[in-house]
N, C-alpha and C. Protein backbone atom coordinates (compact mmCIF):
# COMPACT_ATOMS: atom_id res chain seq x y z
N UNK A 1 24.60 47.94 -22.34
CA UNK A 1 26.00 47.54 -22.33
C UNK A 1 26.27 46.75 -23.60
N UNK A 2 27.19 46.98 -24.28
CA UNK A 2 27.85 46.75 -25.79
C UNK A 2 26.62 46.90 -26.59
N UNK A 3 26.15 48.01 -26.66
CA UNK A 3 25.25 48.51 -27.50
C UNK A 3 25.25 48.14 -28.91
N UNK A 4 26.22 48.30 -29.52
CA UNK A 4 26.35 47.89 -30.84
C UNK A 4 26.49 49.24 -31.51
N UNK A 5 25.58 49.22 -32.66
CA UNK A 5 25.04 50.54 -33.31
C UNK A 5 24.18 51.17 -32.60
N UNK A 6 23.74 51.04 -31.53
CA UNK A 6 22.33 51.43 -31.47
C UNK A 6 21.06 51.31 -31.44
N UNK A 7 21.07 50.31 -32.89
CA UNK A 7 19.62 49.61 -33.12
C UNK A 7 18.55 49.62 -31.73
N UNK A 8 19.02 48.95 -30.42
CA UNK A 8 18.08 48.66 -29.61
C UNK A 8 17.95 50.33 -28.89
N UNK A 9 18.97 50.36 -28.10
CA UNK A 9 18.85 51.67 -27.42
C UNK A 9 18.35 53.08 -28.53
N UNK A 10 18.03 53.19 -29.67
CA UNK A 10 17.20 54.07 -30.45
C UNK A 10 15.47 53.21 -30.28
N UNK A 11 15.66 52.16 -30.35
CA UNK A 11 13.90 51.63 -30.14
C UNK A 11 13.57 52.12 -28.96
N UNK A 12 14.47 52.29 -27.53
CA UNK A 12 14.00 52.69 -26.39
C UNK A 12 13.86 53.67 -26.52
N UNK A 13 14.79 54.87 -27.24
CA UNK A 13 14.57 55.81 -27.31
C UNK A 13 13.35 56.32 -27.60
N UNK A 14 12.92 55.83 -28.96
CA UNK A 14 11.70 56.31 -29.43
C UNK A 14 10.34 55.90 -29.15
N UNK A 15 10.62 55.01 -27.89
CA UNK A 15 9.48 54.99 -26.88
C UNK A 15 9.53 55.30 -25.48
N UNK A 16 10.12 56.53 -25.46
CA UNK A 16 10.70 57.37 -24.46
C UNK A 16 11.38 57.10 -23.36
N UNK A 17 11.97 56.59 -23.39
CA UNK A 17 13.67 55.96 -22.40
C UNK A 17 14.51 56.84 -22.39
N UNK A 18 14.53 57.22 -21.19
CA UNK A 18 16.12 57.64 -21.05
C UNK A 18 17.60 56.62 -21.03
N UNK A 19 17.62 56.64 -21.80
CA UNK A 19 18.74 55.87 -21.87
C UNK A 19 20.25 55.84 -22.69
N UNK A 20 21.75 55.33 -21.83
CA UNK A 20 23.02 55.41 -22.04
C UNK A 20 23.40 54.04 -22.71
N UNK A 21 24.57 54.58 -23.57
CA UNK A 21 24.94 53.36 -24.07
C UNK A 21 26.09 52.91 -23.46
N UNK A 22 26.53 51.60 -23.62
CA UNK A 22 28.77 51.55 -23.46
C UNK A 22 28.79 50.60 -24.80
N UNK A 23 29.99 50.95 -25.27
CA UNK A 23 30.29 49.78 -26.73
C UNK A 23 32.04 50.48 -26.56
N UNK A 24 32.66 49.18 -26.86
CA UNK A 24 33.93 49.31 -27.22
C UNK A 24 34.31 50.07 -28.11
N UNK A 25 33.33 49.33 -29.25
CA UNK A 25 33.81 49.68 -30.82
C UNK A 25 33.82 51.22 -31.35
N UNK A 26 34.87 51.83 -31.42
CA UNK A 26 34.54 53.14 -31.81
C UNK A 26 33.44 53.37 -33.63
N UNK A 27 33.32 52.78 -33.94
CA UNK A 27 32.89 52.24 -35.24
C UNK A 27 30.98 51.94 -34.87
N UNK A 28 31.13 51.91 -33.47
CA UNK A 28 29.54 51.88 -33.23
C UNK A 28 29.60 53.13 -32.07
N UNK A 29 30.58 53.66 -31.88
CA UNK A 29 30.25 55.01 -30.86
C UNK A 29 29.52 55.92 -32.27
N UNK A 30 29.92 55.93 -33.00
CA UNK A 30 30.05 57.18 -34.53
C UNK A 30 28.41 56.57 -35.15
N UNK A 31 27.79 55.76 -35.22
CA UNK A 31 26.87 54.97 -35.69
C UNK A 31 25.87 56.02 -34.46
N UNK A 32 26.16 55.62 -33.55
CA UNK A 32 25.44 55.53 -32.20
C UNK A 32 24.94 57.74 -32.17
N UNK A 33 26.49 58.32 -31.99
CA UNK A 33 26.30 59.50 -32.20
C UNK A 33 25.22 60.14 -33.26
N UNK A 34 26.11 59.51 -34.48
CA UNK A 34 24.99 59.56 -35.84
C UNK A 34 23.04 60.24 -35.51
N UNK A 35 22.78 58.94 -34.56
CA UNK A 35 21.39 58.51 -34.52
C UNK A 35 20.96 59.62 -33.37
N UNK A 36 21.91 60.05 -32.40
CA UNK A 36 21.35 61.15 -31.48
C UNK A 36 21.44 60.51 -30.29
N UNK A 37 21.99 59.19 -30.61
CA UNK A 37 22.18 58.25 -28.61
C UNK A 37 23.13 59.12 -27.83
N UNK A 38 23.06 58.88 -26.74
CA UNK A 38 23.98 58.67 -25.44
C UNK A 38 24.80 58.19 -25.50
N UNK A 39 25.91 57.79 -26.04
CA UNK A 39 27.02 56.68 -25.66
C UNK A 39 28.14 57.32 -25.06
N UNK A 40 28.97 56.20 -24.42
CA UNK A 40 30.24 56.45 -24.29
C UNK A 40 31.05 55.06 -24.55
N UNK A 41 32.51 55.37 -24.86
CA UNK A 41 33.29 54.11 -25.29
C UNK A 41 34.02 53.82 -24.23
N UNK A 42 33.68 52.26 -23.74
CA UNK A 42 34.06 51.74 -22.57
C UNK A 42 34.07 50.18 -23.04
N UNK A 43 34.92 49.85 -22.47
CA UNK A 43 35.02 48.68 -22.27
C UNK A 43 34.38 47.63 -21.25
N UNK A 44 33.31 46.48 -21.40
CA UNK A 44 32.28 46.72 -20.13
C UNK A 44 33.32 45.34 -18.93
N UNK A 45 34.12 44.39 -19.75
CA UNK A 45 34.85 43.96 -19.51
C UNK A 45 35.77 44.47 -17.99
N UNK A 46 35.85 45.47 -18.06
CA UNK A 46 36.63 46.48 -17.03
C UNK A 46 35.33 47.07 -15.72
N UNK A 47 34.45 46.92 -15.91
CA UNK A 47 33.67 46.92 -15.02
C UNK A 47 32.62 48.74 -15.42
N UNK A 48 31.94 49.18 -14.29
CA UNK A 48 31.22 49.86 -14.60
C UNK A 48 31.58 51.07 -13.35
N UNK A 49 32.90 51.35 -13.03
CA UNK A 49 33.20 51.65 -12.02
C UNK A 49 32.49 53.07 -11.51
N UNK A 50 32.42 53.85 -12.99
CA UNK A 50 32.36 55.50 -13.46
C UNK A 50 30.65 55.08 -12.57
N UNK A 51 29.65 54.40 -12.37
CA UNK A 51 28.73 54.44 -12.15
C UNK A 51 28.24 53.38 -10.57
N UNK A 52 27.56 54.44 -10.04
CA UNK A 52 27.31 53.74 -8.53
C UNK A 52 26.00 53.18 -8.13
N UNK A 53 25.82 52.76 -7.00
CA UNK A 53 25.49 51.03 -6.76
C UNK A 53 23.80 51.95 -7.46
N UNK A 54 22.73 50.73 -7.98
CA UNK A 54 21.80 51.05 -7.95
C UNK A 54 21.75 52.46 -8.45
N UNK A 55 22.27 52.89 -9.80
CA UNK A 55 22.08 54.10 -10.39
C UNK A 55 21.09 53.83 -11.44
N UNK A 56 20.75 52.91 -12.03
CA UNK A 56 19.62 52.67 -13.20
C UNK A 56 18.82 51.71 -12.92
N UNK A 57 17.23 51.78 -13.34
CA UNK A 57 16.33 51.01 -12.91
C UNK A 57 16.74 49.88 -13.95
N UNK A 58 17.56 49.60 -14.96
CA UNK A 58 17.24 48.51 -15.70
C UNK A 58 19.13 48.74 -16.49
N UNK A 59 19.63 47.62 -16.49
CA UNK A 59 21.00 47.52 -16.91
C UNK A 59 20.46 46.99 -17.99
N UNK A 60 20.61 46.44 -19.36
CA UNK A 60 20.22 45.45 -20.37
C UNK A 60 21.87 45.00 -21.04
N UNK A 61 21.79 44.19 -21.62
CA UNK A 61 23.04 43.52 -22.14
C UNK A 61 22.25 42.62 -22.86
N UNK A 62 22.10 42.74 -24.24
CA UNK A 62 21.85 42.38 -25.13
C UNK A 62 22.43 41.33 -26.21
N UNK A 63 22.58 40.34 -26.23
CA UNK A 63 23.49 39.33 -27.21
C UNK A 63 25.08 39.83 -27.20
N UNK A 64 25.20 39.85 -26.08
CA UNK A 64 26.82 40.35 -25.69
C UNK A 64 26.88 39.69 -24.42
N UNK A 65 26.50 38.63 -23.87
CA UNK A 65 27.62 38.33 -22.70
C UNK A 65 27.96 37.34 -23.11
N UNK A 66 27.62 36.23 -24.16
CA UNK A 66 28.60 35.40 -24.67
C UNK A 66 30.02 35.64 -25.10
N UNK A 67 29.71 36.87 -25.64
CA UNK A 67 31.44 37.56 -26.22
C UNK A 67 32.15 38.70 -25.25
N UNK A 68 31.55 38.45 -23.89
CA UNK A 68 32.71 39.03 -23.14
C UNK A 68 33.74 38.10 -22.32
N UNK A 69 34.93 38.43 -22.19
CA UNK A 69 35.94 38.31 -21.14
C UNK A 69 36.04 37.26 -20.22
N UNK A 70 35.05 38.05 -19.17
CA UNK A 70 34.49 37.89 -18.11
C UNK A 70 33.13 37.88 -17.56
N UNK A 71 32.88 37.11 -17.96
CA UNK A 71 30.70 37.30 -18.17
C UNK A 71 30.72 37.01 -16.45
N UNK A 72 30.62 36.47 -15.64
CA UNK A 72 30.57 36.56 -14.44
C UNK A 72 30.90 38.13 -13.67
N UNK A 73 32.04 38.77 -13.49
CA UNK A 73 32.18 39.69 -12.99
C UNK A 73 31.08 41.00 -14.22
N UNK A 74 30.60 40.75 -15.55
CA UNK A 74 29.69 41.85 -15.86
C UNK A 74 28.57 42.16 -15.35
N UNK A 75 28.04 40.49 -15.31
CA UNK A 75 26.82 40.41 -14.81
C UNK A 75 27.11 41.40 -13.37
N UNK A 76 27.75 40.52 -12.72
CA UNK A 76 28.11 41.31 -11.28
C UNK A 76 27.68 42.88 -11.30
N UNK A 77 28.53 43.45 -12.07
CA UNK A 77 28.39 45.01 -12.65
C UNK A 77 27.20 45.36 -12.93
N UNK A 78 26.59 44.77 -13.50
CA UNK A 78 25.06 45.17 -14.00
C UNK A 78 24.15 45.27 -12.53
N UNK A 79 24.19 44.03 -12.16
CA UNK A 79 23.55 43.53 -10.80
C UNK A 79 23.79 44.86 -9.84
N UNK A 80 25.39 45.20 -9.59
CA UNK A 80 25.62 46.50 -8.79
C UNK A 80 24.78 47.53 -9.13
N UNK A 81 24.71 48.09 -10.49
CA UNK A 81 24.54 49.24 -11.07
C UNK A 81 22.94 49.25 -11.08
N UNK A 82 22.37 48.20 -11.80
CA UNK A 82 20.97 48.39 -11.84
C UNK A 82 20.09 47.89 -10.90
N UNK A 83 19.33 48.16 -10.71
CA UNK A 83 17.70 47.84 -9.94
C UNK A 83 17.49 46.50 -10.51
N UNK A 84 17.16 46.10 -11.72
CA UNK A 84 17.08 45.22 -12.54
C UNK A 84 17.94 44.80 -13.74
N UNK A 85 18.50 43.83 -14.24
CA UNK A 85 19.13 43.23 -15.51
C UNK A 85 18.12 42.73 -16.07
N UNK A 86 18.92 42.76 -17.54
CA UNK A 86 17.90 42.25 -18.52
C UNK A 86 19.46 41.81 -19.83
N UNK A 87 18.97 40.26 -19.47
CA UNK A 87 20.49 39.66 -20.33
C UNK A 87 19.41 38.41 -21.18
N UNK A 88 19.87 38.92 -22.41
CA UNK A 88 19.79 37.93 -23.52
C UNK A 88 20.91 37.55 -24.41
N UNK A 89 20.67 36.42 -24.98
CA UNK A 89 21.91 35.20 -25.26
C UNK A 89 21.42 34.02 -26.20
N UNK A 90 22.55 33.76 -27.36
CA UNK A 90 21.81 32.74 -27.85
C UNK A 90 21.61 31.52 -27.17
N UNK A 91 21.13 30.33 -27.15
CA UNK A 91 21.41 29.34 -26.25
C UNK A 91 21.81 28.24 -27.37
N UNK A 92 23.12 28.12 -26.67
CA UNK A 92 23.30 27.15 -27.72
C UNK A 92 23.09 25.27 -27.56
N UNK A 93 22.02 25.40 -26.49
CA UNK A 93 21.64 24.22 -26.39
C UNK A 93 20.68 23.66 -27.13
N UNK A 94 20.29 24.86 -28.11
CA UNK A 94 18.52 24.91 -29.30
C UNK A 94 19.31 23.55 -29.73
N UNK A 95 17.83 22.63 -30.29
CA UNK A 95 17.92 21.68 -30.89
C UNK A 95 19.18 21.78 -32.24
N UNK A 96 18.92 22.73 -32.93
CA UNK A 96 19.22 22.98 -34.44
C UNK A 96 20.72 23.07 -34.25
N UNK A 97 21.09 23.56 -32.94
CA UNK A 97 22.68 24.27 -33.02
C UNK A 97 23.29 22.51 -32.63
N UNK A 98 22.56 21.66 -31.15
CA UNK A 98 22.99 20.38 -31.35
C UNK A 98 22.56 19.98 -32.64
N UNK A 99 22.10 19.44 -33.69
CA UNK A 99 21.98 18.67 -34.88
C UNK A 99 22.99 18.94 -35.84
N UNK A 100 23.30 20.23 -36.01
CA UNK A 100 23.92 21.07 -36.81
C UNK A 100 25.13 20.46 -36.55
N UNK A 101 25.98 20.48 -35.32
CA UNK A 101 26.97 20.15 -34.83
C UNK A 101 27.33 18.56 -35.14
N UNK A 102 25.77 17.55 -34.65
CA UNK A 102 25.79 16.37 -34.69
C UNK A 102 26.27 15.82 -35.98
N UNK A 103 25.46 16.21 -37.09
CA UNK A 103 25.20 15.80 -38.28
C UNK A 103 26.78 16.30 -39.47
N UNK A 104 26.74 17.51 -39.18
CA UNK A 104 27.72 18.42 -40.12
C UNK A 104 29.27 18.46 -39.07
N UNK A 105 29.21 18.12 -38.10
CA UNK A 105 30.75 17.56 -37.47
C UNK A 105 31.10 19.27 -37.23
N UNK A 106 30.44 20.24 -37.96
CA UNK A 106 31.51 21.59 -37.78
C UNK A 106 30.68 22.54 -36.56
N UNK A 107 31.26 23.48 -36.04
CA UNK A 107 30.72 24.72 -35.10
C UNK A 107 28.86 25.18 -35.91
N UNK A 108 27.96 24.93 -35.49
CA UNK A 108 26.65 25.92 -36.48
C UNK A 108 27.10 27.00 -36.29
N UNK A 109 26.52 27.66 -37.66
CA UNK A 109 26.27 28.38 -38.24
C UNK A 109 24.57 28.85 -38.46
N UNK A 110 23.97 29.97 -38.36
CA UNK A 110 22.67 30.26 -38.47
C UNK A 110 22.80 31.58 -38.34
N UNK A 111 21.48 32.68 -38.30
CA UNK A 111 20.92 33.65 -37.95
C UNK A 111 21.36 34.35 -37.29
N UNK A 112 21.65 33.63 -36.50
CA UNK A 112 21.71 34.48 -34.94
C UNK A 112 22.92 33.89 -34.44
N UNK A 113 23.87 33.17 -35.12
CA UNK A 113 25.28 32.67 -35.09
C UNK A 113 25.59 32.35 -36.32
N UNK A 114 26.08 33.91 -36.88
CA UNK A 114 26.68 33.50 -38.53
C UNK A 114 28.24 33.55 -38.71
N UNK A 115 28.86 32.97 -37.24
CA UNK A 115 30.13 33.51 -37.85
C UNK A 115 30.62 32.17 -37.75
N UNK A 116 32.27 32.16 -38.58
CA UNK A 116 32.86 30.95 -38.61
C UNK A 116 33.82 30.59 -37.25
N UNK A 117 34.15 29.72 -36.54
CA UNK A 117 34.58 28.95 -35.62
C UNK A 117 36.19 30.66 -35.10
N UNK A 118 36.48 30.74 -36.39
CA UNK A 118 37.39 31.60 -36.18
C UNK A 118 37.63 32.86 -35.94
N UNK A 119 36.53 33.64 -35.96
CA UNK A 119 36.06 35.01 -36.18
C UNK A 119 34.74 35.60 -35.42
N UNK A 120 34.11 33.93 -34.38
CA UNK A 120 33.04 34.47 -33.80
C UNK A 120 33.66 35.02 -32.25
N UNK A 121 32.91 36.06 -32.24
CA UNK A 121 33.09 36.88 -30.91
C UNK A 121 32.40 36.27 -29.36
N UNK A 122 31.58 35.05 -29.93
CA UNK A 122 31.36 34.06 -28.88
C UNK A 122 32.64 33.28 -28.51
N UNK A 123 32.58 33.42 -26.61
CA UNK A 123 33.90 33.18 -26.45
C UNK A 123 33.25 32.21 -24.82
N UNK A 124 31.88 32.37 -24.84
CA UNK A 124 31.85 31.97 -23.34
C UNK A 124 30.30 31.28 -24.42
N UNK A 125 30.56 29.97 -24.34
CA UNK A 125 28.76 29.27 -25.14
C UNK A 125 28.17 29.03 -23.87
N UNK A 126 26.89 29.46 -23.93
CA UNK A 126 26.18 28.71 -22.81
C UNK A 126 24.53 28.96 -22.98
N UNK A 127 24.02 28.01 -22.17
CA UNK A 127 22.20 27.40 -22.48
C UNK A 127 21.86 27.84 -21.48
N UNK A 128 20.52 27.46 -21.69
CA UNK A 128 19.24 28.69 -20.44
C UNK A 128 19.87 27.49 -19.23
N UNK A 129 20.19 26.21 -19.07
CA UNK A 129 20.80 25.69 -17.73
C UNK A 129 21.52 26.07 -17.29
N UNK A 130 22.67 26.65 -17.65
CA UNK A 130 23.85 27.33 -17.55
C UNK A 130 23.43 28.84 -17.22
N UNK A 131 22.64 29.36 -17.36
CA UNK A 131 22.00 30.80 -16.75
C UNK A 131 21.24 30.67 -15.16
N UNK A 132 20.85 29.78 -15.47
CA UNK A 132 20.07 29.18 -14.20
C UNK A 132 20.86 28.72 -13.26
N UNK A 133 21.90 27.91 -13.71
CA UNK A 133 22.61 27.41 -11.78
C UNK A 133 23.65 29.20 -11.85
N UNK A 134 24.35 29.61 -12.74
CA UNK A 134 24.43 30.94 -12.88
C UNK A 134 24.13 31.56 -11.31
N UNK A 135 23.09 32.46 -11.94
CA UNK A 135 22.23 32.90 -10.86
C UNK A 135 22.20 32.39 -9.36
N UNK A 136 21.58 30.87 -9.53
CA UNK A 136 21.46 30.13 -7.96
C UNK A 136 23.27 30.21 -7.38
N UNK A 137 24.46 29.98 -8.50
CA UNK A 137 25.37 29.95 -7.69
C UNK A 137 25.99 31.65 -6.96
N UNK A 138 25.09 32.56 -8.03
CA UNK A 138 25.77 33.72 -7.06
C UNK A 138 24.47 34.23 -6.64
N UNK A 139 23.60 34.16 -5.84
CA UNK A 139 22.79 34.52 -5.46
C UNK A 139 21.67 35.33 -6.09
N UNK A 140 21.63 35.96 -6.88
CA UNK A 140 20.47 36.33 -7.76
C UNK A 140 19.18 35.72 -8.83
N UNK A 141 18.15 36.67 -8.47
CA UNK A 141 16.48 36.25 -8.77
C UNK A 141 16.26 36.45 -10.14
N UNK A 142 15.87 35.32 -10.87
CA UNK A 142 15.76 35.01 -12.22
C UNK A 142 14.00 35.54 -12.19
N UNK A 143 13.39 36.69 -12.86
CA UNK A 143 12.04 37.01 -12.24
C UNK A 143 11.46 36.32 -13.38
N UNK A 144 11.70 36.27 -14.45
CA UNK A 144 11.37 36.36 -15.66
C UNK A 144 11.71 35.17 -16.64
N UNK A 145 11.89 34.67 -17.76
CA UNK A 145 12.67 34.10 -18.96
C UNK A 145 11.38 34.06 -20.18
N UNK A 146 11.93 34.78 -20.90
CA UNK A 146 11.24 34.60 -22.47
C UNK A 146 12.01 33.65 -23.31
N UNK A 147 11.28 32.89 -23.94
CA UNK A 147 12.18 32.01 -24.94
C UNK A 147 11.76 32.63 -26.62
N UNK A 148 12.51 32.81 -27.68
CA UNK A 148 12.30 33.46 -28.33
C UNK A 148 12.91 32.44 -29.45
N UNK A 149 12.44 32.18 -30.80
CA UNK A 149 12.54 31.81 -32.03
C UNK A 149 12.47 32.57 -32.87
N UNK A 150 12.87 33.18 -34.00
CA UNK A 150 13.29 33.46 -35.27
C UNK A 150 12.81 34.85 -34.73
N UNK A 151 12.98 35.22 -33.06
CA UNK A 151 12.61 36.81 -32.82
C UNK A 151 11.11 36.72 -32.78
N UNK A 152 10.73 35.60 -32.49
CA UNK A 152 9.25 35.97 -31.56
C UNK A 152 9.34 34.79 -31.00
N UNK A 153 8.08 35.50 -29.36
CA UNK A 153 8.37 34.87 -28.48
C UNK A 153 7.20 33.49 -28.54
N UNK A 154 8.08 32.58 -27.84
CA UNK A 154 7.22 31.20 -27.70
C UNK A 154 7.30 30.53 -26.06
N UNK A 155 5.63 30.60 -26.85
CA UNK A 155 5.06 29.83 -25.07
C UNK A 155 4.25 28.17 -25.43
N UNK A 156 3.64 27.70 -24.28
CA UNK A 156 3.25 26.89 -24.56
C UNK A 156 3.92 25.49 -23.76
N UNK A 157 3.71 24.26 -23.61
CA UNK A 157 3.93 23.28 -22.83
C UNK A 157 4.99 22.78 -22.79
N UNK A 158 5.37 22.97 -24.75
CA UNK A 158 6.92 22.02 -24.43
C UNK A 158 8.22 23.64 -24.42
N UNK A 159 7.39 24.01 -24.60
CA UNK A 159 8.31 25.74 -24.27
C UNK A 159 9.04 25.87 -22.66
N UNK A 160 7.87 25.71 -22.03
CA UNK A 160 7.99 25.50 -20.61
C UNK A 160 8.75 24.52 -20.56
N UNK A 161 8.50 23.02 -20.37
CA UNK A 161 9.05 21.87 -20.44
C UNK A 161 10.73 21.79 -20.47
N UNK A 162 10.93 21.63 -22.25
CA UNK A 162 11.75 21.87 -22.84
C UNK A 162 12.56 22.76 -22.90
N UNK A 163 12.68 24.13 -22.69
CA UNK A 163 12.73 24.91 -22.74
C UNK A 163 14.20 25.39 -23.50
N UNK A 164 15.46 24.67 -22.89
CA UNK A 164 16.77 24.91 -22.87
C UNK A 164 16.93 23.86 -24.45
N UNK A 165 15.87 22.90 -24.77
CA UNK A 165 15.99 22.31 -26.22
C UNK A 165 15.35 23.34 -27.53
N UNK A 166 14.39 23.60 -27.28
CA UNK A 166 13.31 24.15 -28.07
C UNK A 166 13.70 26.06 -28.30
N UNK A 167 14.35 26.11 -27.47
CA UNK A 167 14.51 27.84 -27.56
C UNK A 167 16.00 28.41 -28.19
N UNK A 168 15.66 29.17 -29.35
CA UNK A 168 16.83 29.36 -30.23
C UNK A 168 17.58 30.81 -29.31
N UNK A 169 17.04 31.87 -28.59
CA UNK A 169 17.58 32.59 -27.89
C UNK A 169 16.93 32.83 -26.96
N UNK A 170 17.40 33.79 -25.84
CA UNK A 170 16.79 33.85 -24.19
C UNK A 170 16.49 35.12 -23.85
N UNK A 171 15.74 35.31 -22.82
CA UNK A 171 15.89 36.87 -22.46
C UNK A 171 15.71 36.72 -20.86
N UNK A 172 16.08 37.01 -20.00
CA UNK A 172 16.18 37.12 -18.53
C UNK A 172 16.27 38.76 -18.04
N UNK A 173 14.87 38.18 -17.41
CA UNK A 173 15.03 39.64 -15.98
C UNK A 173 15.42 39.24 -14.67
N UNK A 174 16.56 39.78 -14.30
CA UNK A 174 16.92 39.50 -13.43
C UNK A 174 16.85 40.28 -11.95
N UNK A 175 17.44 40.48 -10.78
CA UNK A 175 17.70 41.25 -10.01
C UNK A 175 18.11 40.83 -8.43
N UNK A 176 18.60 41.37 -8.02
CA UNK A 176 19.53 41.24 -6.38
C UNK A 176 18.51 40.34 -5.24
């Protein structure tokens, strides 16, 4: 769900996944075609109606539920549709994004949040705590959480611990 270009759903591909895309952007349907994906242009915002309960073993939503709508009712959608979710997100509780903020007074800016205050498609901010009562408040099983830095993953005591300070993005498996 909001696939993008592709990028990820071609890595599944080429380690043999069957797998569909949805992306708004017609500008990544044409990207997406390009490469030989699955897509269709949908809006995920609007729900996943075209598809019924428990039709895919694995929904993923990839650095897109900060910039939807309605991130509550997607998740929902995913939760319906798949066996399992798999939602990653920056957290913007990482140390660097508070300091950044602290120190420089303005919105951070980084890597994995390069846009300006005015133009970012983050519209819903939220930290691995905020995923967590999430879940507990609508009933669903958090099986999983990877914490991930500069795109690799980190373990270890204050990883665990810390977790919602120390971790620049998230990855959650989820399910019903």
């Amino acid at each position: 769900m909001g696939c993008g270009d592709g990028t990820l759903l071609k890595m599944l591909k080429d380690k043999g996944v069957k797998a569909r895309g949805i992306d708004i952007d017609q500008k990544n349907i044409v990207k997406c075609l390009e490469k030989g994906l699955s897509v269709v242009q949908g809006d995920i915002d609007e729900g996943l109606s075209d598809y019924p309960n428990q039709s895919y073993d694995y929904v993923i939503l990839n650095q897109t539920v900060q910039s939807t709508q309605n991130p509550d009712y997607v998740i929902k959608e995913m939760l319906r549709v798949g066996r399992k979710i798999v939602v990653s997100f920056p957290n913007f509780a990482f140390y660097k994004v508070r300091f950044y903020l602290l120190f420089k007074g303005k919105m951070p800016k980084s890597k994995i949040l390069p846009f300006e205050w005015f133009n970012t498609p983050n519209i819903h901010l939220l930290t691995i705590k905020d995923f967590f009562q999430f879940a507990k408040d609508n009933n669903f099983t958090i099986e999983k959480k990877i914490c991930m830095n500069k795109a690799k993953v980190k373990k270890g005591f204050l990883y665990k611990i810390f977790d919602n300070f120390f971790c620049e993005e998230v990855i959650f498996l989820c399910s019903n």
